[in-house]
C-alpha atoms as a PDB file:
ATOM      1  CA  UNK A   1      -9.581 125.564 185.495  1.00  0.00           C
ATOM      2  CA  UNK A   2     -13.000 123.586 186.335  1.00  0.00           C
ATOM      3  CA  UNK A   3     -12.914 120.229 185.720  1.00  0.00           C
ATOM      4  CA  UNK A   4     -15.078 119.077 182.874  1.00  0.00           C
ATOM      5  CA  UNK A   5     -15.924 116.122 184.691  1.00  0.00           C
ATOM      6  CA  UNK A   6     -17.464 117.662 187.300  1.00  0.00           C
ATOM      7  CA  UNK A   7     -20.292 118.956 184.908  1.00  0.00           C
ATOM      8  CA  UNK A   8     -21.580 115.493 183.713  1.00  0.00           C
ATOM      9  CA  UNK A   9     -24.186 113.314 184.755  1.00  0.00           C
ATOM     10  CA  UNK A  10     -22.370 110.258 186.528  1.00  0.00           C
ATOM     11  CA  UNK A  11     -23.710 108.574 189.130  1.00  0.00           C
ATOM     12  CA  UNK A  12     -20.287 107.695 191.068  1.00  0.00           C
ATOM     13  CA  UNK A  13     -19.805 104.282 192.782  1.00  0.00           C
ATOM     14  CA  UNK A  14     -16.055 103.928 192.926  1.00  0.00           C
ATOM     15  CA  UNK A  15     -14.355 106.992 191.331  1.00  0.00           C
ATOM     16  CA  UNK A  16     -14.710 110.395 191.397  1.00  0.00           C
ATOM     17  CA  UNK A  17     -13.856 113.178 188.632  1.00  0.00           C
ATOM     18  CA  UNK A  18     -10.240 113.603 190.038  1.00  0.00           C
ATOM     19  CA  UNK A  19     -10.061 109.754 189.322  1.00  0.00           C
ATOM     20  CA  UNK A  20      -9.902 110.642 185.753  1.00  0.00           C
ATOM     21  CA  UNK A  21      -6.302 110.657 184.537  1.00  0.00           C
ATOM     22  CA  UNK A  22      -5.382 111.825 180.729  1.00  0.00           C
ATOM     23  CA  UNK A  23      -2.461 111.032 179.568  1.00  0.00           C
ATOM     24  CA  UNK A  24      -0.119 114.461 178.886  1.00  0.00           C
ATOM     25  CA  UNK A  25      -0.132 115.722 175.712  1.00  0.00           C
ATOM     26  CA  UNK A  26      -0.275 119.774 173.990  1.00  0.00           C
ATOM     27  CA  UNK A  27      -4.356 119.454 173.822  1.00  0.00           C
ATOM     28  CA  UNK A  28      -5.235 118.403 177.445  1.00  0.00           C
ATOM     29  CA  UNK A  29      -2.754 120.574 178.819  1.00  0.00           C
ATOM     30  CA  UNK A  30      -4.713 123.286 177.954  1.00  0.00           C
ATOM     31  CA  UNK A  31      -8.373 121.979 178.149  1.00  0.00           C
ATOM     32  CA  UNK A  32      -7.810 119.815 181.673  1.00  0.00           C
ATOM     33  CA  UNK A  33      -6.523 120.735 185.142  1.00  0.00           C
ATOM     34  CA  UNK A  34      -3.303 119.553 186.296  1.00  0.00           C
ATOM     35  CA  UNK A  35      -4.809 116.729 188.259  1.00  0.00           C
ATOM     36  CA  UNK A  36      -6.360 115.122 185.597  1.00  0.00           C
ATOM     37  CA  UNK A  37      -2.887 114.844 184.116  1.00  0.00           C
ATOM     38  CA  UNK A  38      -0.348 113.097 183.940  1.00  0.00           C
ATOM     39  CA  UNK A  39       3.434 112.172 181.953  1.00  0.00           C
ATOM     40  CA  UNK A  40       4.511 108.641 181.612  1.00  0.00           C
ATOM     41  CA  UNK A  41       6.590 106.548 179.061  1.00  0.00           C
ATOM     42  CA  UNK A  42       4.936 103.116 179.541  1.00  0.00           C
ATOM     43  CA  UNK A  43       1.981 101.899 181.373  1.00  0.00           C
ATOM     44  CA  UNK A  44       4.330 100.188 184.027  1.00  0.00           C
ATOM     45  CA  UNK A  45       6.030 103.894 184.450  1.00  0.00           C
ATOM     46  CA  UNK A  46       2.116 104.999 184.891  1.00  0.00           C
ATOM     47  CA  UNK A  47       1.022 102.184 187.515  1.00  0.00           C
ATOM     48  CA  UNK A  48       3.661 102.839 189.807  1.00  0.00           C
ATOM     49  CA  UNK A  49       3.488 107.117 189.667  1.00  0.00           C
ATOM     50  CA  UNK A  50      -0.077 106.374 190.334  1.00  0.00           C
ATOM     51  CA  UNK A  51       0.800 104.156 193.170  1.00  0.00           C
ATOM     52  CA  UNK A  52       2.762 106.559 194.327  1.00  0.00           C
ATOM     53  CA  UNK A  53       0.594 109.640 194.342  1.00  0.00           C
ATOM     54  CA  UNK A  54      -2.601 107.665 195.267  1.00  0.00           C
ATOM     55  CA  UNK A  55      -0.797 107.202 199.263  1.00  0.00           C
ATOM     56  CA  UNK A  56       0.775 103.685 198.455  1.00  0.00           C
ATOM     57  CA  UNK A  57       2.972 102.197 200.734  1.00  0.00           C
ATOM     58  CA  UNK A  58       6.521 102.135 199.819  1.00  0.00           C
ATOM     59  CA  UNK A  59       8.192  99.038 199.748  1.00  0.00           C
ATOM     60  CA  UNK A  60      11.995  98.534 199.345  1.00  0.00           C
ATOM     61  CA  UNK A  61      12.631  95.594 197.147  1.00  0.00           C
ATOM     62  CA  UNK A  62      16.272  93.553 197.917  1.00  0.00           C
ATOM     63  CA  UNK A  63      18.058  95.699 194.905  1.00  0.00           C
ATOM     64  CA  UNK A  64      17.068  98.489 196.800  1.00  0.00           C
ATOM     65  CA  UNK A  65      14.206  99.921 194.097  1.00  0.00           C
ATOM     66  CA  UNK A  66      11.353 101.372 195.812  1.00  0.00           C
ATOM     67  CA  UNK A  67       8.091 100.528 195.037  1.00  0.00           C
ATOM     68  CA  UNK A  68       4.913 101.255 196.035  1.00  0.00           C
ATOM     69  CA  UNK A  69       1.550  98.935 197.402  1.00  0.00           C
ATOM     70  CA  UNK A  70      -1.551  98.977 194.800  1.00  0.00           C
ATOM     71  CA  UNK A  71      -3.830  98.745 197.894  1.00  0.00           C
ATOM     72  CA  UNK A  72      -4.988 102.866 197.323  1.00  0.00           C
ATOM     73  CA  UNK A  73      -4.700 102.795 193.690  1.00  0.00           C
ATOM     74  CA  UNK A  74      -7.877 103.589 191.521  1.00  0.00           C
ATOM     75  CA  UNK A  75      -8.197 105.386 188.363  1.00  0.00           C
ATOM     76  CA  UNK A  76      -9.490 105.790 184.520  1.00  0.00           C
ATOM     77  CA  UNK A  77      -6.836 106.500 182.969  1.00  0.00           C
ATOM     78  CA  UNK A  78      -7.656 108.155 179.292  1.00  0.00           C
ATOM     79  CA  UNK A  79      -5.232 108.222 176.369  1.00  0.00           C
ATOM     80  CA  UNK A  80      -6.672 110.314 173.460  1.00  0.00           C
ATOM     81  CA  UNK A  81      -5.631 109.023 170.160  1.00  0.00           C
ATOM     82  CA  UNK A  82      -5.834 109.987 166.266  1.00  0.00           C
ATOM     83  CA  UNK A  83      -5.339 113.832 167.241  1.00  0.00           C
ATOM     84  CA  UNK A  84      -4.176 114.908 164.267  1.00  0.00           C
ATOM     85  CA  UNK A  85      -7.732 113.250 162.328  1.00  0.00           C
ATOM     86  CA  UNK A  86     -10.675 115.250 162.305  1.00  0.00           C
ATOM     87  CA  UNK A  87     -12.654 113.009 164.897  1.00  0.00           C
ATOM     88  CA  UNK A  88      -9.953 111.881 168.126  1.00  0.00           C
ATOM     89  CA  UNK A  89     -10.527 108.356 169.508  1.00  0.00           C
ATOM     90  CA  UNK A  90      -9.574 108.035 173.020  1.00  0.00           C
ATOM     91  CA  UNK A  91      -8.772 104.680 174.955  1.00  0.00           C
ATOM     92  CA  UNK A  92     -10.078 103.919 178.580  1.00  0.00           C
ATOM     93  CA  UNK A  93      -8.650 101.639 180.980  1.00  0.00           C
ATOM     94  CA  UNK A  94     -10.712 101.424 184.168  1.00  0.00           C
ATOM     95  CA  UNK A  95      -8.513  99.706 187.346  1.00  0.00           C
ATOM     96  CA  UNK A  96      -9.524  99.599 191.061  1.00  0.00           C
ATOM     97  CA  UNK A  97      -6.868  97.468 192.793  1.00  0.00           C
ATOM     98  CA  UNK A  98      -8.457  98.867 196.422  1.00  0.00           C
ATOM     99  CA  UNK A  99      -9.385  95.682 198.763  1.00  0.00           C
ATOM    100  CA  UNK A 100     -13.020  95.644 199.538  1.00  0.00           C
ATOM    101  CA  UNK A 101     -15.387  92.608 200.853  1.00  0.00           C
ATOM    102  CA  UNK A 102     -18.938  91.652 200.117  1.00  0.00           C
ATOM    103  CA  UNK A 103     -21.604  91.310 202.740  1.00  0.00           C
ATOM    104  CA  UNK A 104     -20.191  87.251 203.121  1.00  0.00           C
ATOM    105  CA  UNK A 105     -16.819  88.878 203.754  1.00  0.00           C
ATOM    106  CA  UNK A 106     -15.420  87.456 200.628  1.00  0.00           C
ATOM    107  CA  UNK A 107     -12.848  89.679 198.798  1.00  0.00           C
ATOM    108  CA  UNK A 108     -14.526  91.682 195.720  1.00  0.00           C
ATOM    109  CA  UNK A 109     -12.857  91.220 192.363  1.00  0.00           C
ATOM    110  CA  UNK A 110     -10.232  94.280 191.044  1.00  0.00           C
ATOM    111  CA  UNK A 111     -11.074  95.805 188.068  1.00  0.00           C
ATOM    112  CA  UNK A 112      -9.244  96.070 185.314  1.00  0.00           C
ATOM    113  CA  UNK A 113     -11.213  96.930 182.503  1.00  0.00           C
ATOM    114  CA  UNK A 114     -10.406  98.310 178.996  1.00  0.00           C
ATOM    115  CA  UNK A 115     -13.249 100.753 176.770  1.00  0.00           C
ATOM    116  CA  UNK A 116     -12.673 102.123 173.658  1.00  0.00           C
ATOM    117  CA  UNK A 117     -14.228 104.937 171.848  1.00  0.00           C
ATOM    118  CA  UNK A 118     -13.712 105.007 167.966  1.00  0.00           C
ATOM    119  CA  UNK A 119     -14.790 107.305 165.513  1.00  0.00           C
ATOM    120  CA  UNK A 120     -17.127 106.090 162.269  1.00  0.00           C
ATOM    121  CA  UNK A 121     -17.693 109.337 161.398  1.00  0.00           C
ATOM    122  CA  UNK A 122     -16.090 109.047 157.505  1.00  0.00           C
ATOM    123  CA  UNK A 123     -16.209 105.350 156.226  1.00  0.00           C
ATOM    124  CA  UNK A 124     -14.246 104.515 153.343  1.00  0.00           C
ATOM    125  CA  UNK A 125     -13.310 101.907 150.741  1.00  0.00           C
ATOM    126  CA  UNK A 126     -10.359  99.966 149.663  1.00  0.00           C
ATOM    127  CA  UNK A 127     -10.781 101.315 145.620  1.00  0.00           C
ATOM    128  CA  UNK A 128      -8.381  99.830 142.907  1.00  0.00           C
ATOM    129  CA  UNK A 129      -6.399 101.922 141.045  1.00  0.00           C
ATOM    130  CA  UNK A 130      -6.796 100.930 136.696  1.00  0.00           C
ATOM    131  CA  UNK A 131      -3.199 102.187 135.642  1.00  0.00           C
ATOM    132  CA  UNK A 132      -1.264 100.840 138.400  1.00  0.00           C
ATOM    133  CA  UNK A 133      -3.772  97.879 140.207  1.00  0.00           C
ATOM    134  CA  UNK A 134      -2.651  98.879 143.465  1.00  0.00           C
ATOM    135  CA  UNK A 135      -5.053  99.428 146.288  1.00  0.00           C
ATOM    136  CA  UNK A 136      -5.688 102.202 148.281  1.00  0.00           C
ATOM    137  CA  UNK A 137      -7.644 103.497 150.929  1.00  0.00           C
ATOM    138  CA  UNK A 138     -10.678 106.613 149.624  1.00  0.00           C
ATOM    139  CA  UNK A 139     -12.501 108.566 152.177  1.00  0.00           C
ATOM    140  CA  UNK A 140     -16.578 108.217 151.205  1.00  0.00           C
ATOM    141  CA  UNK A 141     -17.795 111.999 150.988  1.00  0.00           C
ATOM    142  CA  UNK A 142     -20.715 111.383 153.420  1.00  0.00           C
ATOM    143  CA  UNK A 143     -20.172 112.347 156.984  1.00  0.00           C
ATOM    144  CA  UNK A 144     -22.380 111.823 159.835  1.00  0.00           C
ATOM    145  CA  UNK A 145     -23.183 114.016 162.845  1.00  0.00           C
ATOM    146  CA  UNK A 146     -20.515 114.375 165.372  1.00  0.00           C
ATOM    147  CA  UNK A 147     -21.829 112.692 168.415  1.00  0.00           C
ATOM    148  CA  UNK A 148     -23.361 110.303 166.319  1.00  0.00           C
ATOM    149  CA  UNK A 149     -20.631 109.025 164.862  1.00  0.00           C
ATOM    150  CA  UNK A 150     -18.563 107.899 168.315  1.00  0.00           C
ATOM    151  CA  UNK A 151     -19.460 104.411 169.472  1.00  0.00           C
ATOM    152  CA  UNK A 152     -18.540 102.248 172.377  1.00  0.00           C
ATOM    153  CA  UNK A 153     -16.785  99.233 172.596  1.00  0.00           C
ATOM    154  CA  UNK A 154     -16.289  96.977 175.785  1.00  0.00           C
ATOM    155  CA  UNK A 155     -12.493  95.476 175.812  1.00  0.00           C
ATOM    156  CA  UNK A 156     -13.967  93.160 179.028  1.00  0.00           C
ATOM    157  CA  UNK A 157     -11.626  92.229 181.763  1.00  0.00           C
ATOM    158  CA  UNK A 158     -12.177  88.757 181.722  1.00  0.00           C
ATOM    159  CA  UNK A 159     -15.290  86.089 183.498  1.00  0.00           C
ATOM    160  CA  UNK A 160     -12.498  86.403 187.236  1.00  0.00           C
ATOM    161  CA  UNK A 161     -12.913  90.419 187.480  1.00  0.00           C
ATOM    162  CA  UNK A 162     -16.519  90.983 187.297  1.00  0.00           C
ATOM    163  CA  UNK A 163     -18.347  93.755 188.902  1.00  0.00           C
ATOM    164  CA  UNK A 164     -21.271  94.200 190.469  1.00  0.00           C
ATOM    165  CA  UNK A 165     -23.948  95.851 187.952  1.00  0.00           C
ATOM    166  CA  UNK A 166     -24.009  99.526 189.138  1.00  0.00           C
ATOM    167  CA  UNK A 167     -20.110  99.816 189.231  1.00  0.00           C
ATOM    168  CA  UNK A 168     -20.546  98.675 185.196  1.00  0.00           C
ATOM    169  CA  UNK A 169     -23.249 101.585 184.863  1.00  0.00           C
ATOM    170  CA  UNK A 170     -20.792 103.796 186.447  1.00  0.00           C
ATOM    171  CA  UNK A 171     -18.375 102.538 183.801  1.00  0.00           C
ATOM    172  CA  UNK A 172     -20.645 103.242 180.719  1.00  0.00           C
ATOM    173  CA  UNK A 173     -21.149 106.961 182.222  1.00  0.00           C
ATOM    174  CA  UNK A 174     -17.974 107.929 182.651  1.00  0.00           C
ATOM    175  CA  UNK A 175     -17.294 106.473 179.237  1.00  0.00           C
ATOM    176  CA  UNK A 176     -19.967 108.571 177.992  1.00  0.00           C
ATOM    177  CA  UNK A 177     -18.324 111.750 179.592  1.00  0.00           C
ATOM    178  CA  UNK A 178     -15.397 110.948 177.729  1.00  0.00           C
ATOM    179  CA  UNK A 179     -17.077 111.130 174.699  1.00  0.00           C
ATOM    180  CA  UNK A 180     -19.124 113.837 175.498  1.00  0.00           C
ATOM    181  CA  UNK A 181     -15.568 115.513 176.323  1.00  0.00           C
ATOM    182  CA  UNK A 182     -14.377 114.690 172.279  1.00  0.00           C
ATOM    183  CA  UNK A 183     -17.429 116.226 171.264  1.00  0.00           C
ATOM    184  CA  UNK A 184     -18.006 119.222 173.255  1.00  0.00           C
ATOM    185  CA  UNK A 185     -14.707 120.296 173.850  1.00  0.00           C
ATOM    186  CA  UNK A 186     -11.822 118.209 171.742  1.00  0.00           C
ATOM    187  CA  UNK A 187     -13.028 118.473 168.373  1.00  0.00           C
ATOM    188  CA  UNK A 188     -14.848 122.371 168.712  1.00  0.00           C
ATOM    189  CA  UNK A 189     -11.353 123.318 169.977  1.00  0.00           C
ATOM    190  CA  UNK A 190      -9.553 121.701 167.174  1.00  0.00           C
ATOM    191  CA  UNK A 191     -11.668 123.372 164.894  1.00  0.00           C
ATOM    192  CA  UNK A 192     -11.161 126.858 166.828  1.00  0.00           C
ATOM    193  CA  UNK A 193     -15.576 127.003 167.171  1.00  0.00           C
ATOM    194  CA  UNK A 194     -14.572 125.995 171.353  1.00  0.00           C
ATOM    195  CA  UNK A 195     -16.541 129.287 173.410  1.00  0.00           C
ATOM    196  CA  UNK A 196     -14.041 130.914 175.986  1.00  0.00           C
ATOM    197  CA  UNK A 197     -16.626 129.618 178.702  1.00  0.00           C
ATOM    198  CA  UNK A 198     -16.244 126.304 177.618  1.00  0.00           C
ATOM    199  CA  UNK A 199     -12.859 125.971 179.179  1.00  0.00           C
ATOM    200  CA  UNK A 200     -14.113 126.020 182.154  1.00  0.00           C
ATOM    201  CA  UNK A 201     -11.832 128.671 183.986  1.00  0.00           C
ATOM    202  CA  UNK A 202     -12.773 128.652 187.682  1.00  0.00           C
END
């Protein structure tokens, strides 16, 4: 299996399409390679697999736990969310803990950075209900176009983790692949309209 990555326009900087990590689940397992997946139970579980595969250095604490150095590890990692709705979300966290100077010598900030990208495909209303007066939540009928109804937005990573101004371009493309990804592949799937070439079998 190809990976979908690999198709889309991203001008890489710091990652690369095997960079992308989604976390497991019954969808990606059949839409993704194996490299672009991966099981965990917590996001400190996640870190240190990653540090692990990504060529850390193992380090044997005084309880005698192994862990592993962060200096190698770099990834997106991509947890798709609301799969059951007609429109998944997913969640992005971008990190880069690899040690790199600028042209002073100066150590270059990690990144750590969070993206989300929701769905306001269907809005709705909080409408009042006359017999009982309780609340509750009505889907409008209107829906708008599929790829025009995903939007961006920027979790930051706070003013001591900057990055330089391409590496936040590459950001916004790969977070546009990811959409690109809901709407080309997630939700046609879901719907069974997905084209046997679009699962890009090698």
């Amino acid at each position: 299996m190809r990976n979908y990555f690999d198709t889309q326009r991203i001008n890489w900087v710091k990652y690369n399409s095997t960079n992308i990590i989604f976390k497991n689940n019954n969808l990606v397992k059949k839409l993704l390679p194996q490299e672009n997946i991966l099981s965990y139970k917590s996001k400190c579980d996640r870190d240190e697999q990653m540090r692990k595969k990504m060529g850390g250095k193992p380090i044997q604490g005084s309880t005698g736990h192994v862990w592993y150095s962060q200096d190698t590890y770099k990834s997106v990692h991509v947890h798709l969310k609301d799969l059951k709705a007609e429109f998944p979300t997913a969640d992005l966290e971008f990190i880069d803990r690899t040690p790199r100077n600028d042209s002073a010598g100066e150590p270059v900030p990690n990144v750590n950075a969070l993206v989300y990208i929701t769905s306001l495909h269907m809005r709705w209303d909080w409408l009042r209900d006359p017999n009982t007066g309780n609340y509750s939540k009505v889907s409008k009928q209107n829906v708008c176009g599929i790829d025009e109804g995903y939007y961006i937005a920027y979790g930051g990573q706070g003013e001591d983790n900057g990055m330089k101004f391409h590496e936040f371009r590459e950001l916004l493309d790969i977070s546009e692949a990811v959409k690109n990804f809901l709407v080309e592949i997630v939700v046609p799937f879901k719907n069974g309209t997905l084209m046997q070439d679009h699962l890009l079998v090698a």
